[in-house]
PDB file of N, CA and C in Angstrom:
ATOM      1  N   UNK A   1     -10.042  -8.764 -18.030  1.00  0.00           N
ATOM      2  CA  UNK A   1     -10.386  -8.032 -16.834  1.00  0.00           C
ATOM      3  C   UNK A   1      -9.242  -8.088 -15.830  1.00  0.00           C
ATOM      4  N   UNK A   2      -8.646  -9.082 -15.853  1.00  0.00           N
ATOM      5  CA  UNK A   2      -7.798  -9.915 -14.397  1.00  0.00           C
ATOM      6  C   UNK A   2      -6.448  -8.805 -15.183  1.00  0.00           C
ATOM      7  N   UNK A   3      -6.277  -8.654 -16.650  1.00  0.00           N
ATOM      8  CA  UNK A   3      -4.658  -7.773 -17.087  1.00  0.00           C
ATOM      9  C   UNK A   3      -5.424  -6.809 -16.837  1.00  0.00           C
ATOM     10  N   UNK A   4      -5.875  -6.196 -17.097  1.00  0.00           N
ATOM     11  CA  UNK A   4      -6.986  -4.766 -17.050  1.00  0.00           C
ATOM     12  C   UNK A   4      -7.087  -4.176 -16.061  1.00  0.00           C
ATOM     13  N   UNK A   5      -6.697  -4.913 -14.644  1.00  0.00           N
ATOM     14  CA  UNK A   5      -6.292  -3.850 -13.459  1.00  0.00           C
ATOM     15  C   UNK A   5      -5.253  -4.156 -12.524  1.00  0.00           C
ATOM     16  N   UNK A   6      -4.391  -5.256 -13.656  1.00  0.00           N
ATOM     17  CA  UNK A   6      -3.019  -5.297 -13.334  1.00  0.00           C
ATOM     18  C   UNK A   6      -2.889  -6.355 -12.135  1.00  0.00           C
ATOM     19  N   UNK A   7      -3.668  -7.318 -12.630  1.00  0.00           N
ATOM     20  CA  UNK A   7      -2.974  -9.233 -11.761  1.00  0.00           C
ATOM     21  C   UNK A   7      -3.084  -9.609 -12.734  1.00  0.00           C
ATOM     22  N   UNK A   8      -2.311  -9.359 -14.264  1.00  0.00           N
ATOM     23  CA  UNK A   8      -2.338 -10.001 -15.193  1.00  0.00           C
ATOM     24  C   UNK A   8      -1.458 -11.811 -13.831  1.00  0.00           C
ATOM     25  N   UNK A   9      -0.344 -11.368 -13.466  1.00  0.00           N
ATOM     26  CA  UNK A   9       0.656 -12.698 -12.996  1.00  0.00           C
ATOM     27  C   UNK A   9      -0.106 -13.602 -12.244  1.00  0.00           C
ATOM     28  N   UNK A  10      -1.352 -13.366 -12.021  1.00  0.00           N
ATOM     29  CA  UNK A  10      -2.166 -14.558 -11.680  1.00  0.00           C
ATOM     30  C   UNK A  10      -2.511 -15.775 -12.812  1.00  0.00           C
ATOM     31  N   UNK A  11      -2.512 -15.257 -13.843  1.00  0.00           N
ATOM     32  CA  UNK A  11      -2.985 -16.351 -14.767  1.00  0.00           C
ATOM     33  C   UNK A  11      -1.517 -16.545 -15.498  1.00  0.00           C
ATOM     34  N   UNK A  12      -0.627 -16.122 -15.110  1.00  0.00           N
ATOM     35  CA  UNK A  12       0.850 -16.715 -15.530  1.00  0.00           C
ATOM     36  C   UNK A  12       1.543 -18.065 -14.791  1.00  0.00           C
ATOM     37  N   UNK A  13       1.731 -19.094 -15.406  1.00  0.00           N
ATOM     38  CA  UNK A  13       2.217 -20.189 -14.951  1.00  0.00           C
ATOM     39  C   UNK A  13       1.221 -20.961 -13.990  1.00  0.00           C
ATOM     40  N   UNK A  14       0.516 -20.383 -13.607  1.00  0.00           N
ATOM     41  CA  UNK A  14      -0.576 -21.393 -12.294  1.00  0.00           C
ATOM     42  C   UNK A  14      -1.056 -22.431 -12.809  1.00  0.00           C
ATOM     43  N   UNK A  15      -1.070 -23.104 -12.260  1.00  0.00           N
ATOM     44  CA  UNK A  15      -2.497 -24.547 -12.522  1.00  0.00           C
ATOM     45  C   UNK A  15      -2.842 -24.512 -10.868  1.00  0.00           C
ATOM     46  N   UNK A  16      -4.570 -23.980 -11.445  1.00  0.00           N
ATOM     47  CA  UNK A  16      -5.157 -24.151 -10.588  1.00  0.00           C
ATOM     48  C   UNK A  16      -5.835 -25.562 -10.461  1.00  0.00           C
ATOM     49  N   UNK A  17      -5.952 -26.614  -9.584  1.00  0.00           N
ATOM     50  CA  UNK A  17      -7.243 -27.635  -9.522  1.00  0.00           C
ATOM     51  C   UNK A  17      -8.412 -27.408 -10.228  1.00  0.00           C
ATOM     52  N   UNK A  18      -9.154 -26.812  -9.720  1.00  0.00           N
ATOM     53  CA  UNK A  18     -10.875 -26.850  -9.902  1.00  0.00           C
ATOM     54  C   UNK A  18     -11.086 -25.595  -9.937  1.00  0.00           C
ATOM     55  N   UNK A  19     -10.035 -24.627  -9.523  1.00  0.00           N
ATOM     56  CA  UNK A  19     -10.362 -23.472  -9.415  1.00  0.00           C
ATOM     57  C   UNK A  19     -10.102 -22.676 -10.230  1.00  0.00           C
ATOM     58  N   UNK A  20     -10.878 -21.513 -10.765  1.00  0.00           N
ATOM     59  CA  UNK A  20     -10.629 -20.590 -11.681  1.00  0.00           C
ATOM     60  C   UNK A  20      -9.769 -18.944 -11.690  1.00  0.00           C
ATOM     61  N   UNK A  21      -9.024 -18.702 -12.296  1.00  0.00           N
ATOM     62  CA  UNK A  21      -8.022 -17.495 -12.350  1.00  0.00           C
ATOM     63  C   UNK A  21      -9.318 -16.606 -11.813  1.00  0.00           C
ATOM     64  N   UNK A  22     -10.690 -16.147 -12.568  1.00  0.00           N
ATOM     65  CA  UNK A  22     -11.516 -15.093 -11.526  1.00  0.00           C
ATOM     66  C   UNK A  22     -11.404 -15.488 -10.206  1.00  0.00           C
ATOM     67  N   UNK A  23     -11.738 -16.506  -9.937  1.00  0.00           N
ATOM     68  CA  UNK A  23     -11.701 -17.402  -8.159  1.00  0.00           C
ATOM     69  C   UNK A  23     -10.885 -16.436  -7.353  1.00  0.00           C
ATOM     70  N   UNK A  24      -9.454 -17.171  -7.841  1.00  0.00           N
ATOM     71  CA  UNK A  24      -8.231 -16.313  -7.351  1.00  0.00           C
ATOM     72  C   UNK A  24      -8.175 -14.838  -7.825  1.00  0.00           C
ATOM     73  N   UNK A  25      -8.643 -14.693  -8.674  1.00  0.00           N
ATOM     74  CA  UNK A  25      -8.505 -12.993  -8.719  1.00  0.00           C
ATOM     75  C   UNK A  25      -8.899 -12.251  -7.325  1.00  0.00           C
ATOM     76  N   UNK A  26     -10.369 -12.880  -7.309  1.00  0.00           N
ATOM     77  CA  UNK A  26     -11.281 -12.535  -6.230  1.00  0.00           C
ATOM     78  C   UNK A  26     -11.054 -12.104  -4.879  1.00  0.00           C
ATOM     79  N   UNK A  27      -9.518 -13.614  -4.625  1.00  0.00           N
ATOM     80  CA  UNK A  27      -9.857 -13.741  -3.527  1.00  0.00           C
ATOM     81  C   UNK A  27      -7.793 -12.907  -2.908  1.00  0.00           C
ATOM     82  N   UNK A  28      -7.689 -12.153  -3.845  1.00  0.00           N
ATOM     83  CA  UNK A  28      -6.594 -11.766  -3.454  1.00  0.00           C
ATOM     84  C   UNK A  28      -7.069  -9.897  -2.309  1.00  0.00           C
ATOM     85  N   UNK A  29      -6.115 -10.455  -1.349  1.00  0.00           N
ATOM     86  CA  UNK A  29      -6.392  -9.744  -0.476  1.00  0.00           C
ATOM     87  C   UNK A  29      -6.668  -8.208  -0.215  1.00  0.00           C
ATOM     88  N   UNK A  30      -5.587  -7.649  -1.618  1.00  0.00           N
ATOM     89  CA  UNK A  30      -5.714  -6.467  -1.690  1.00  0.00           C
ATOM     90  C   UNK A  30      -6.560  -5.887  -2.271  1.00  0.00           C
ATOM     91  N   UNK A  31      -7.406  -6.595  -3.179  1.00  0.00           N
ATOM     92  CA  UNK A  31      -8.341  -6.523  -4.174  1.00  0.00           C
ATOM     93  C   UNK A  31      -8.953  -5.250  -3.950  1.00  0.00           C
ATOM     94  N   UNK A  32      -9.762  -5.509  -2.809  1.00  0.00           N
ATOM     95  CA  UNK A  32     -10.699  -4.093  -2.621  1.00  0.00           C
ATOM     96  C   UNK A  32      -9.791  -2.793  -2.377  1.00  0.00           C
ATOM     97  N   UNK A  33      -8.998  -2.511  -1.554  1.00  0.00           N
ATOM     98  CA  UNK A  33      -7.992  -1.462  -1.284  1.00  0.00           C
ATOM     99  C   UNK A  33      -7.474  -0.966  -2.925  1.00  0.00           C
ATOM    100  N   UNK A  34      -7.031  -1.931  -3.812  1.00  0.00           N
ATOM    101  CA  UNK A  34      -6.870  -1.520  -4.766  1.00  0.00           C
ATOM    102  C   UNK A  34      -7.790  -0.802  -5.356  1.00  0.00           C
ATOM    103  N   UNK A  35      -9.088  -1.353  -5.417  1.00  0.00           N
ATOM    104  CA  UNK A  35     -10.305  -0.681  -5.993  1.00  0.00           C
ATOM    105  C   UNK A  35     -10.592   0.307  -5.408  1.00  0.00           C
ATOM    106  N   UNK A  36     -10.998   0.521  -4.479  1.00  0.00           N
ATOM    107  CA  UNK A  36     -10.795   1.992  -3.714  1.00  0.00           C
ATOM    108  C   UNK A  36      -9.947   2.863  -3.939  1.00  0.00           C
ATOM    109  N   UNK A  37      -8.948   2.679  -3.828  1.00  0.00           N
ATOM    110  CA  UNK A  37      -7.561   3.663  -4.159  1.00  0.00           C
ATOM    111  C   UNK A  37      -7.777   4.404  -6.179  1.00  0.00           C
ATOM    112  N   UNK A  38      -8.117   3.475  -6.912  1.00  0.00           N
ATOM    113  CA  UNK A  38      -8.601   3.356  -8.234  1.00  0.00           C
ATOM    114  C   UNK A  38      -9.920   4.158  -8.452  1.00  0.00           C
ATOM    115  N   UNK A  39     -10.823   3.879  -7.585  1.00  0.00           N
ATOM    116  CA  UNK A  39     -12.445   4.653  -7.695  1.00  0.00           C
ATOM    117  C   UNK A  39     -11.693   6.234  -7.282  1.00  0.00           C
ATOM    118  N   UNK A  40     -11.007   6.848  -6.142  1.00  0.00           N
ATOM    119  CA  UNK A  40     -10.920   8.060  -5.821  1.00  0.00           C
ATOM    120  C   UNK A  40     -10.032   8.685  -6.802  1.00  0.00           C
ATOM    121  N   UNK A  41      -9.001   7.955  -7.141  1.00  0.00           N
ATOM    122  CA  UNK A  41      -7.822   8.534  -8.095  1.00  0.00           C
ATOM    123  C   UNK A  41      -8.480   8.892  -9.431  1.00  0.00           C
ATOM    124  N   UNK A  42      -9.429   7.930 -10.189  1.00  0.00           N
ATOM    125  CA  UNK A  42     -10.251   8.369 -11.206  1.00  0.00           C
ATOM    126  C   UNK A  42     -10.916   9.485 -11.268  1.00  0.00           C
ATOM    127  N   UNK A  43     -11.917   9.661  -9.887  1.00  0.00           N
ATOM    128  CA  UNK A  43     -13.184   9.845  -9.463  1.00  0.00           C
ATOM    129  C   UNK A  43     -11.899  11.918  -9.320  1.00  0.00           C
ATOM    130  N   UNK A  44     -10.995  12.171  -8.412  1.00  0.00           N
ATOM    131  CA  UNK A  44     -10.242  13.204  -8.328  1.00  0.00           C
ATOM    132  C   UNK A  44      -9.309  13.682  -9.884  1.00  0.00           C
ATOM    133  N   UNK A  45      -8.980  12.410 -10.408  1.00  0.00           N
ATOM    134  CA  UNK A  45      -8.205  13.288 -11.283  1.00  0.00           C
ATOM    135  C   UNK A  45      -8.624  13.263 -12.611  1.00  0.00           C
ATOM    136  N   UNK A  46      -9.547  12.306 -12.769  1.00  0.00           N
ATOM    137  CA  UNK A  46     -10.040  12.309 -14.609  1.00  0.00           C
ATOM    138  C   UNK A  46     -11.879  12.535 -13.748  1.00  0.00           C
ATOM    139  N   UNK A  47     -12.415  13.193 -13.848  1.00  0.00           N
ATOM    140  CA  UNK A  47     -13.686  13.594 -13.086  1.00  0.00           C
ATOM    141  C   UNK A  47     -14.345  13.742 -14.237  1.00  0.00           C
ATOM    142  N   UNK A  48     -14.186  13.976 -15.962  1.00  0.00           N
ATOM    143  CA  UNK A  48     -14.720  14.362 -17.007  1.00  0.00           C
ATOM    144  C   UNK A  48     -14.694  12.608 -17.731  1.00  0.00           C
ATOM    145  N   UNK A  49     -14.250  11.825 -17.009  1.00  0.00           N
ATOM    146  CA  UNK A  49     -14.376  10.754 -17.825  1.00  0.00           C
ATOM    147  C   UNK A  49     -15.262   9.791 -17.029  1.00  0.00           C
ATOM    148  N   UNK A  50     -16.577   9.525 -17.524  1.00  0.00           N
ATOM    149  CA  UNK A  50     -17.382   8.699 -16.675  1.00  0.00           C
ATOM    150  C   UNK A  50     -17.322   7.295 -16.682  1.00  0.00           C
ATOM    151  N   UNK A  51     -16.667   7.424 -15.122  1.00  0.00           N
ATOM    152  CA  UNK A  51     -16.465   6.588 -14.664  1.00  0.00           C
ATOM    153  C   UNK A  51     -16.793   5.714 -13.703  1.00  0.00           C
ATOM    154  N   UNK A  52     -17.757   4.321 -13.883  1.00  0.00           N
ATOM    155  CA  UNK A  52     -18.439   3.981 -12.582  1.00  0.00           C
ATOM    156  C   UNK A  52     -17.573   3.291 -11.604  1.00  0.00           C
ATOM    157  N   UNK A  53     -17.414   3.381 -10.544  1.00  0.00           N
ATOM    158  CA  UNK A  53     -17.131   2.239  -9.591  1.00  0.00           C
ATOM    159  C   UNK A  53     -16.950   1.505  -9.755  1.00  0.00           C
ATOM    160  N   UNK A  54     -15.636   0.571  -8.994  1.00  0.00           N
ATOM    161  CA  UNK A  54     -15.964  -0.564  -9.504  1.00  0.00           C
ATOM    162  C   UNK A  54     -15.713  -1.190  -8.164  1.00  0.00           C
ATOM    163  N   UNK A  55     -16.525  -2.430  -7.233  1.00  0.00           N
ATOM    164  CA  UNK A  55     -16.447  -2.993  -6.185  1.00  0.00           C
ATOM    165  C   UNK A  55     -15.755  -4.276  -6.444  1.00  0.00           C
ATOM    166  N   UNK A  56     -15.713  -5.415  -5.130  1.00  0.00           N
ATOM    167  CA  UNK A  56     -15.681  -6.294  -5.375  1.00  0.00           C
ATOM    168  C   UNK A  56     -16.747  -7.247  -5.577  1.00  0.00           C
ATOM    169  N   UNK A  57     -18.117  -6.574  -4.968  1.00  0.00           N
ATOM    170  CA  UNK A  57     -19.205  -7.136  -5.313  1.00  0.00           C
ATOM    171  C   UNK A  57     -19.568  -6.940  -7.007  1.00  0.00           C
ATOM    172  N   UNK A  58     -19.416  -5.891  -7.141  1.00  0.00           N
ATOM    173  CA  UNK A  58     -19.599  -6.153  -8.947  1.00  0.00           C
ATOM    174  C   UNK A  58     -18.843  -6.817  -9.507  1.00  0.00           C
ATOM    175  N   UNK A  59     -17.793  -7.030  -9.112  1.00  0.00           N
ATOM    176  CA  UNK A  59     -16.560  -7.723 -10.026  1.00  0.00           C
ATOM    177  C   UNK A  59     -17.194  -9.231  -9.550  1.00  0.00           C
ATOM    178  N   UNK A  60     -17.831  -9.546  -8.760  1.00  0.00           N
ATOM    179  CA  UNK A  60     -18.362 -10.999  -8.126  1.00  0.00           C
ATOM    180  C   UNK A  60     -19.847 -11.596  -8.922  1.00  0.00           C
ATOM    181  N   UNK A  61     -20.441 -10.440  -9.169  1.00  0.00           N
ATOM    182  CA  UNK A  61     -21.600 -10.894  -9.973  1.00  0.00           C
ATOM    183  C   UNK A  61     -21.874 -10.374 -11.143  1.00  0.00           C
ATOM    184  N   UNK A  62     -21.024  -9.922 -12.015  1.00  0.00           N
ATOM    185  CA  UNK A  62     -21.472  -9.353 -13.258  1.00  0.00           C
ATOM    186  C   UNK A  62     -20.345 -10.603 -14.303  1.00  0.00           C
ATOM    187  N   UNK A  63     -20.686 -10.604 -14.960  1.00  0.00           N
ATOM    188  CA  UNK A  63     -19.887 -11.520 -16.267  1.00  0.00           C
ATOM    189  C   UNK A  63     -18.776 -10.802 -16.885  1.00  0.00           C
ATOM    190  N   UNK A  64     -17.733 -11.136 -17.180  1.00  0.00           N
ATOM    191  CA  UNK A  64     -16.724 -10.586 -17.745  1.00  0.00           C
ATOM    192  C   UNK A  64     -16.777 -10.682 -19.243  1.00  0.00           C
ATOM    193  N   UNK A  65     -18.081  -9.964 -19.841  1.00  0.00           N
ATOM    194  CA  UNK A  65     -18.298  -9.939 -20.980  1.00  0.00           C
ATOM    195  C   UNK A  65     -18.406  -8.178 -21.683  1.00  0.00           C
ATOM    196  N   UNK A  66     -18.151  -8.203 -22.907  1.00  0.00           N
ATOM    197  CA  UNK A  66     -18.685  -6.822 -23.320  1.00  0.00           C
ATOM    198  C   UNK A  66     -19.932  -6.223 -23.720  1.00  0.00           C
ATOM    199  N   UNK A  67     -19.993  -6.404 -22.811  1.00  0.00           N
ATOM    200  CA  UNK A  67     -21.450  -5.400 -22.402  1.00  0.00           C
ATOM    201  C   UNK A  67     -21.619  -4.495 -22.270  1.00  0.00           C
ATOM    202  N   UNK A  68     -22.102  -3.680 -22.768  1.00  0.00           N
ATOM    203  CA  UNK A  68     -21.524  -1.615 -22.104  1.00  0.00           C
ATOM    204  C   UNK A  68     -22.134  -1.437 -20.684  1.00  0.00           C
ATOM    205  N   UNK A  69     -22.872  -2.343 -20.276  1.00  0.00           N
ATOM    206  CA  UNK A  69     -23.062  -1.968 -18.763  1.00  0.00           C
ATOM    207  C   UNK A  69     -22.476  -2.646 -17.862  1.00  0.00           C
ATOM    208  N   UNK A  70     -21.347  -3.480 -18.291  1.00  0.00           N
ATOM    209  CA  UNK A  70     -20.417  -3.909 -17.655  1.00  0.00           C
ATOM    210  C   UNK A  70     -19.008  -3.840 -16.895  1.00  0.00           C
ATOM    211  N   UNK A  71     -18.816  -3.938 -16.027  1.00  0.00           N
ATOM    212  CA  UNK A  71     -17.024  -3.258 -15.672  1.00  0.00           C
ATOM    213  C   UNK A  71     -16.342  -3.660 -16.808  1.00  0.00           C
ATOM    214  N   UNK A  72     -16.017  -4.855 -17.265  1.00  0.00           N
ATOM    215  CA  UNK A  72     -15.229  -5.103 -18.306  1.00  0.00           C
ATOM    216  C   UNK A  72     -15.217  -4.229 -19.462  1.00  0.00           C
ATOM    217  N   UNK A  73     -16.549  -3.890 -19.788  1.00  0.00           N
ATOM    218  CA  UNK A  73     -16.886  -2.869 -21.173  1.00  0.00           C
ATOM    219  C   UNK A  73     -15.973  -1.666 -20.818  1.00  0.00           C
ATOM    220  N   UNK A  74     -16.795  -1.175 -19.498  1.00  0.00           N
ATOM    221  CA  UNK A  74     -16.636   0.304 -18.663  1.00  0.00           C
ATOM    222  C   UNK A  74     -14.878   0.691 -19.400  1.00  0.00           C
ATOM    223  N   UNK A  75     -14.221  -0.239 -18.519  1.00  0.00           N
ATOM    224  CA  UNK A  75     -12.614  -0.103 -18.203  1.00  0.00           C
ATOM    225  C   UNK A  75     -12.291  -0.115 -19.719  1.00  0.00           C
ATOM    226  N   UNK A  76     -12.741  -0.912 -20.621  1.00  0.00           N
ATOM    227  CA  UNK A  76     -11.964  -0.589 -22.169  1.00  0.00           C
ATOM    228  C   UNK A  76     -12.298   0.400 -22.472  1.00  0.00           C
ATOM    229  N   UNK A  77     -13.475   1.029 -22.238  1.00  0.00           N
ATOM    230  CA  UNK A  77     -13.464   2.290 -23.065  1.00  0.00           C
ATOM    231  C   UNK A  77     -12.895   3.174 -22.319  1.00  0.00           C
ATOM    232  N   UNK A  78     -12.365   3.715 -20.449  1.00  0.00           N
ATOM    233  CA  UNK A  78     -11.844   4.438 -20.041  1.00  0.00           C
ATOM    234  C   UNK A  78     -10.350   4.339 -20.594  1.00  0.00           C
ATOM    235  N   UNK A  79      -9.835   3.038 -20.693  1.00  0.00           N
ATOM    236  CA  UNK A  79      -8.465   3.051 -20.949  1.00  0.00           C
ATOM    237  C   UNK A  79      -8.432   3.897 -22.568  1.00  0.00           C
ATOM    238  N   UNK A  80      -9.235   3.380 -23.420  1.00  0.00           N
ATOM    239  CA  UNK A  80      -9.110   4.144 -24.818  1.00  0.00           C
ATOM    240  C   UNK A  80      -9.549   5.558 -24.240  1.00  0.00           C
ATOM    241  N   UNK A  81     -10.340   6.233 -23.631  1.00  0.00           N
ATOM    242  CA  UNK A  81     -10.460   7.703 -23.523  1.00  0.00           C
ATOM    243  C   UNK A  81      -9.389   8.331 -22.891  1.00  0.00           C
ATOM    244  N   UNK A  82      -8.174   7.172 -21.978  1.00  0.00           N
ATOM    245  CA  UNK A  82      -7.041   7.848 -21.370  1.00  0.00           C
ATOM    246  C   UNK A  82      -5.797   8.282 -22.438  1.00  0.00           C
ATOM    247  N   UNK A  83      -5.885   7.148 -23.061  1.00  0.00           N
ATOM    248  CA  UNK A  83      -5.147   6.879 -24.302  1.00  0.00           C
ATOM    249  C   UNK A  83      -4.910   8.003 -25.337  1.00  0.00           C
ATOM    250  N   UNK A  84      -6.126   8.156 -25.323  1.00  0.00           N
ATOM    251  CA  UNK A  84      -6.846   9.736 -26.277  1.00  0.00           C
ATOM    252  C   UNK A  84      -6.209  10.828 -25.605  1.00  0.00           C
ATOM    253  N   UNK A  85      -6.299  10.837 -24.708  1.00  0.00           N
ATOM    254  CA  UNK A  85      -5.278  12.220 -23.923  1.00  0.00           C
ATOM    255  C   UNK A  85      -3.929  11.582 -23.888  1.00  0.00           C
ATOM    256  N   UNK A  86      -3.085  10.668 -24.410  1.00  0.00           N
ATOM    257  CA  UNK A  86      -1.811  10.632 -24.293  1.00  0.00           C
ATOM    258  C   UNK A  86      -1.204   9.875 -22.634  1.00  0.00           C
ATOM    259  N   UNK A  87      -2.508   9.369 -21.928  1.00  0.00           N
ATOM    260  CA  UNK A  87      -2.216   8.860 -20.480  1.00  0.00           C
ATOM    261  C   UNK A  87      -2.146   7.281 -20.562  1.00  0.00           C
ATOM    262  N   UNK A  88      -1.663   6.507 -19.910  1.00  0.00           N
ATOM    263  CA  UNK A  88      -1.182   5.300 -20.184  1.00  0.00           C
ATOM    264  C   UNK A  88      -2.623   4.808 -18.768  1.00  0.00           C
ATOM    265  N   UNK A  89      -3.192   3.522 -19.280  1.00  0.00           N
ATOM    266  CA  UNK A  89      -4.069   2.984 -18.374  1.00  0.00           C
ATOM    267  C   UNK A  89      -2.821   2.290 -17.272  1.00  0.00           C
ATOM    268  N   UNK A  90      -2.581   1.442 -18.158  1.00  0.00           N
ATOM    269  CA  UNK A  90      -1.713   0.471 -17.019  1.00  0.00           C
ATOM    270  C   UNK A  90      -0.349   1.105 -16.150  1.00  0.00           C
ATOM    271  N   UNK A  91       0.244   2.299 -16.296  1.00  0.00           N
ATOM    272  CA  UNK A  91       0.920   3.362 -15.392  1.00  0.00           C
ATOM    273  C   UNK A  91      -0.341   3.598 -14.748  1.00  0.00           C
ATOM    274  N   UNK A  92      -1.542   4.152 -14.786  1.00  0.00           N
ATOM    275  CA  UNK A  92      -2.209   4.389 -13.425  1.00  0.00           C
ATOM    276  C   UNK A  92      -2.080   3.170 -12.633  1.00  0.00           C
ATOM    277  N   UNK A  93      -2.788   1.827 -13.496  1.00  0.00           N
ATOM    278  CA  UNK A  93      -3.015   0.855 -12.491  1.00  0.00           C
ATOM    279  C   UNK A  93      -1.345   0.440 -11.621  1.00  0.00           C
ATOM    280  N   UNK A  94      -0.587  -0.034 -12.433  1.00  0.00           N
ATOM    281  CA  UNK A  94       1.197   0.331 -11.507  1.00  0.00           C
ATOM    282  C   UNK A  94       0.723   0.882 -10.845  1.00  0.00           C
ATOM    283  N   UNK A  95       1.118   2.349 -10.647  1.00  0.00           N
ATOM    284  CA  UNK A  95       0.972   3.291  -9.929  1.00  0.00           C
ATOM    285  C   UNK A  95       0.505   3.002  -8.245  1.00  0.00           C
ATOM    286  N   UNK A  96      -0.807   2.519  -8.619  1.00  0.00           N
ATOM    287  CA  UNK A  96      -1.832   2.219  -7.634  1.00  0.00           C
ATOM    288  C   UNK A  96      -1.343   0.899  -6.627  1.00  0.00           C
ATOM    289  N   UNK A  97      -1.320  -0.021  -7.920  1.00  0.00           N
ATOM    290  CA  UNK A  97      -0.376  -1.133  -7.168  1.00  0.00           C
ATOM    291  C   UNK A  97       0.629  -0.934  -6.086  1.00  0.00           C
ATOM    292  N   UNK A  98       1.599  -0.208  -6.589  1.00  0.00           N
ATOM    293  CA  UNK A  98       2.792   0.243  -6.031  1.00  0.00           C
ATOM    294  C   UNK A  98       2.508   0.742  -4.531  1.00  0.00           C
ATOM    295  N   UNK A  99       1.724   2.089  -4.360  1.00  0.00           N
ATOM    296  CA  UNK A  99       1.115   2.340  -3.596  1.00  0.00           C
ATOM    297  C   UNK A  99       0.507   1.313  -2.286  1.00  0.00           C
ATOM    298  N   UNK A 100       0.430   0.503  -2.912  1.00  0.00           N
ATOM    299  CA  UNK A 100      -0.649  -0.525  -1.516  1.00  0.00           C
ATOM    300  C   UNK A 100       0.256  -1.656  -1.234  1.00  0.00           C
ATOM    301  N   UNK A 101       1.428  -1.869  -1.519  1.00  0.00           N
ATOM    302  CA  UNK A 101       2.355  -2.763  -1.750  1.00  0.00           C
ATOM    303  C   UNK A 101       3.199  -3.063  -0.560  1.00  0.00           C
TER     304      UNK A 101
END
């Protein structure tokens, strides 16, 4: 989930204490702005690929398991349906990054 919308470098080299790479995922500042910027860019330019939302409250209480009603599920199968058209997932997420930077 945490490579999947591009803070893979959070779980690179850290030792956290007690605390967990989601923890810090969580609690990085841009988090939501990113997600926002991500919900409209989807939501405007791939509009045929259903795509739910994704908050920071869902990313806070749902399990990072594959579940199809899960963000984690959600995002693998959008990245394979981008894929399918020849569009790179992780150039959007860059992209987005870049943007809020």
């Amino acid at each position: 989930m945490i490579d999947l919308l591009g803070y893979g470098e959070l779980t690179e080299n850290y030792i956290y204490n007690n605390i967990t790479y989601r923890d810090i995922f969580l609690q990085e500042e841009n988090l939501e702005t990113f997600l926002e910027k991500l919900n409209q860019y989807m939501d405007s330019t791939y509009p045929e690929i259903d795509f739910e939302d994704i908050s920071v409250e869902r990313l806070e209480n749902e399990p990072y398991t594959d579940n199809k009603q899960l963000v984690y599920y959600q995002l693998n199968e959008v990245k394979k349906q981008l894929e399918a058209e020849g569009v790179s997932w992780e150039m959007i997420v860059q992209q987005i990054h870049t943007q809020i930077e």
